[in-house]
C-alpha atoms as a PDB file:
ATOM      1  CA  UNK A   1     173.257 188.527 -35.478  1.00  0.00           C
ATOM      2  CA  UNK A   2     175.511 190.833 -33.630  1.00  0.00           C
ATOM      3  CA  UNK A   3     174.459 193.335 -30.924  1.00  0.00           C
ATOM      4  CA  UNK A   4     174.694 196.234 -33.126  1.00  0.00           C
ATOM      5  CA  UNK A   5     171.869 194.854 -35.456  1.00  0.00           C
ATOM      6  CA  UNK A   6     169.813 194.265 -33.043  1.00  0.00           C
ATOM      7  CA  UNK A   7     169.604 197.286 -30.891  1.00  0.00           C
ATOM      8  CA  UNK A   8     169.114 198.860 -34.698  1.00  0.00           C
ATOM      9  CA  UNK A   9     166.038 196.772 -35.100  1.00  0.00           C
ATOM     10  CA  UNK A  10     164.634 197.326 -31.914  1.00  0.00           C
ATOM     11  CA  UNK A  11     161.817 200.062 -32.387  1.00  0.00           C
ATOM     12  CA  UNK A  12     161.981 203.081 -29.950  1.00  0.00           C
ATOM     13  CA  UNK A  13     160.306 203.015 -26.381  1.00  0.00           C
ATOM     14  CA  UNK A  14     159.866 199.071 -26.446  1.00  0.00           C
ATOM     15  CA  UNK A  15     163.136 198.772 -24.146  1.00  0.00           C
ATOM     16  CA  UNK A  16     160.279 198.320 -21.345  1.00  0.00           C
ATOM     17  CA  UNK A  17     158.872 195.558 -23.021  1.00  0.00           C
ATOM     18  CA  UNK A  18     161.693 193.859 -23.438  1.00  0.00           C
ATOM     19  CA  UNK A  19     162.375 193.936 -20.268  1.00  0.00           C
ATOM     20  CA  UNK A  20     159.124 193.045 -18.988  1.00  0.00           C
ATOM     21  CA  UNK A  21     159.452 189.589 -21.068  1.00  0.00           C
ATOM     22  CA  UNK A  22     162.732 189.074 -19.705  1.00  0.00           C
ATOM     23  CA  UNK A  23     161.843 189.626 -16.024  1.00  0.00           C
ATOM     24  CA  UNK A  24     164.579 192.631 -15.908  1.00  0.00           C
ATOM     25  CA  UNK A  25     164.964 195.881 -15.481  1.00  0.00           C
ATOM     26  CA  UNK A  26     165.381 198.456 -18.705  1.00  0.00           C
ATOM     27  CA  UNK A  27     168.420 199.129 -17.675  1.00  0.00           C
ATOM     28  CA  UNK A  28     169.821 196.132 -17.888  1.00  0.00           C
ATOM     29  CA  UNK A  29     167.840 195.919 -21.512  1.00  0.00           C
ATOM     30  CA  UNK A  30     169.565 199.101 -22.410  1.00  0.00           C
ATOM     31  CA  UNK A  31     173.120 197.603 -20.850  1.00  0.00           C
ATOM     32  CA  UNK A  32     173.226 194.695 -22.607  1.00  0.00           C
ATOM     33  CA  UNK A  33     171.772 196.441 -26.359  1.00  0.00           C
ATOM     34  CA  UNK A  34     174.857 198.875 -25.858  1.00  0.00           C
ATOM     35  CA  UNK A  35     177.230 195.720 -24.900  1.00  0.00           C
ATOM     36  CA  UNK A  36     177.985 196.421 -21.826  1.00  0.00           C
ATOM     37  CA  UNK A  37     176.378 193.056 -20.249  1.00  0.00           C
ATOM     38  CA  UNK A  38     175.612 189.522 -21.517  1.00  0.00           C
ATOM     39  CA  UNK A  39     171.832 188.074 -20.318  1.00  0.00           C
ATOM     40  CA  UNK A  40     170.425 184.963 -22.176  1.00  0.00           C
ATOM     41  CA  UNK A  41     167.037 185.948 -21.120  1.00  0.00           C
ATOM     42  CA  UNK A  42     166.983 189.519 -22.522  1.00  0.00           C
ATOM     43  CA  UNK A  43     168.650 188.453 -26.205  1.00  0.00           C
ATOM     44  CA  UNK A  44     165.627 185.697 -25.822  1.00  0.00           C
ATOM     45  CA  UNK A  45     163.444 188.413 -25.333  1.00  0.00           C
ATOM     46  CA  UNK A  46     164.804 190.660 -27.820  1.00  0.00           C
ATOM     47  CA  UNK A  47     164.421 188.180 -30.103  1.00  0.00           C
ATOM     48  CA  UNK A  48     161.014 187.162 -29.482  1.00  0.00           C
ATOM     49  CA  UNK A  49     160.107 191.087 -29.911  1.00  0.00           C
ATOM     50  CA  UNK A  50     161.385 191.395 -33.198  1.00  0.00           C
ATOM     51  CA  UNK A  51     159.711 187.606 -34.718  1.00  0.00           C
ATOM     52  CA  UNK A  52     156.257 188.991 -33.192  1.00  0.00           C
ATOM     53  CA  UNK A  53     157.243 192.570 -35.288  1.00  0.00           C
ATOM     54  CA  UNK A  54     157.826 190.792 -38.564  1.00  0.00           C
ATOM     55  CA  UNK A  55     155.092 188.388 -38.207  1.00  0.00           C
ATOM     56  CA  UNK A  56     152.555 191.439 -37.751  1.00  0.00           C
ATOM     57  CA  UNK A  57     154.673 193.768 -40.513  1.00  0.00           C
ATOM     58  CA  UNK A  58     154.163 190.527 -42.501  1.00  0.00           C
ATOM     59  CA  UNK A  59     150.228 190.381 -41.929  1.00  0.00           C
ATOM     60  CA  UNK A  60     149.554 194.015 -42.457  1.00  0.00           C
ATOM     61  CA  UNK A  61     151.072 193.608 -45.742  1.00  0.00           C
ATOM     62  CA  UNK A  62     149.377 190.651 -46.965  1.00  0.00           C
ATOM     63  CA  UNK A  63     146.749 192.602 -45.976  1.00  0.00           C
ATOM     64  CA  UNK A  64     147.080 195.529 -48.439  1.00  0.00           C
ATOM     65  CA  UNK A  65     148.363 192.739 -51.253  1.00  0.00           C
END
């Protein structure tokens, strides 16, 4: 998945969380969404984010279903 899709699934304001999980700063969150750095720890972290956001998108639905 390239950088672009990801910083587009990233909800707004949870650039601190991110960083939080990767032990960073959320500037260096915000650095490396726009390109501008590579960090293993904060794409982990991204990606971990957005797997706990689908899994509890997918549980609200199934929810409602």
């Amino acid at each position: 998945m390239k950088r672009s899709e990801l910083k587009s699934k990233v909800p707004h304001g949870y650039g601190q969380k991110i960083a939080d999980k990767a032990g960073v700063k959320k500037q260096a969150v915000s650095q490396f969404l726009n390109g501008k750095n590579d960090n293993v720890e904060i794409e982990l972290a991204v990606l971990e984010i957005l797997a706990e956001l689908s899994e509890k998108k997918n549980s609200f639905l199934a929810r409602i279903n």
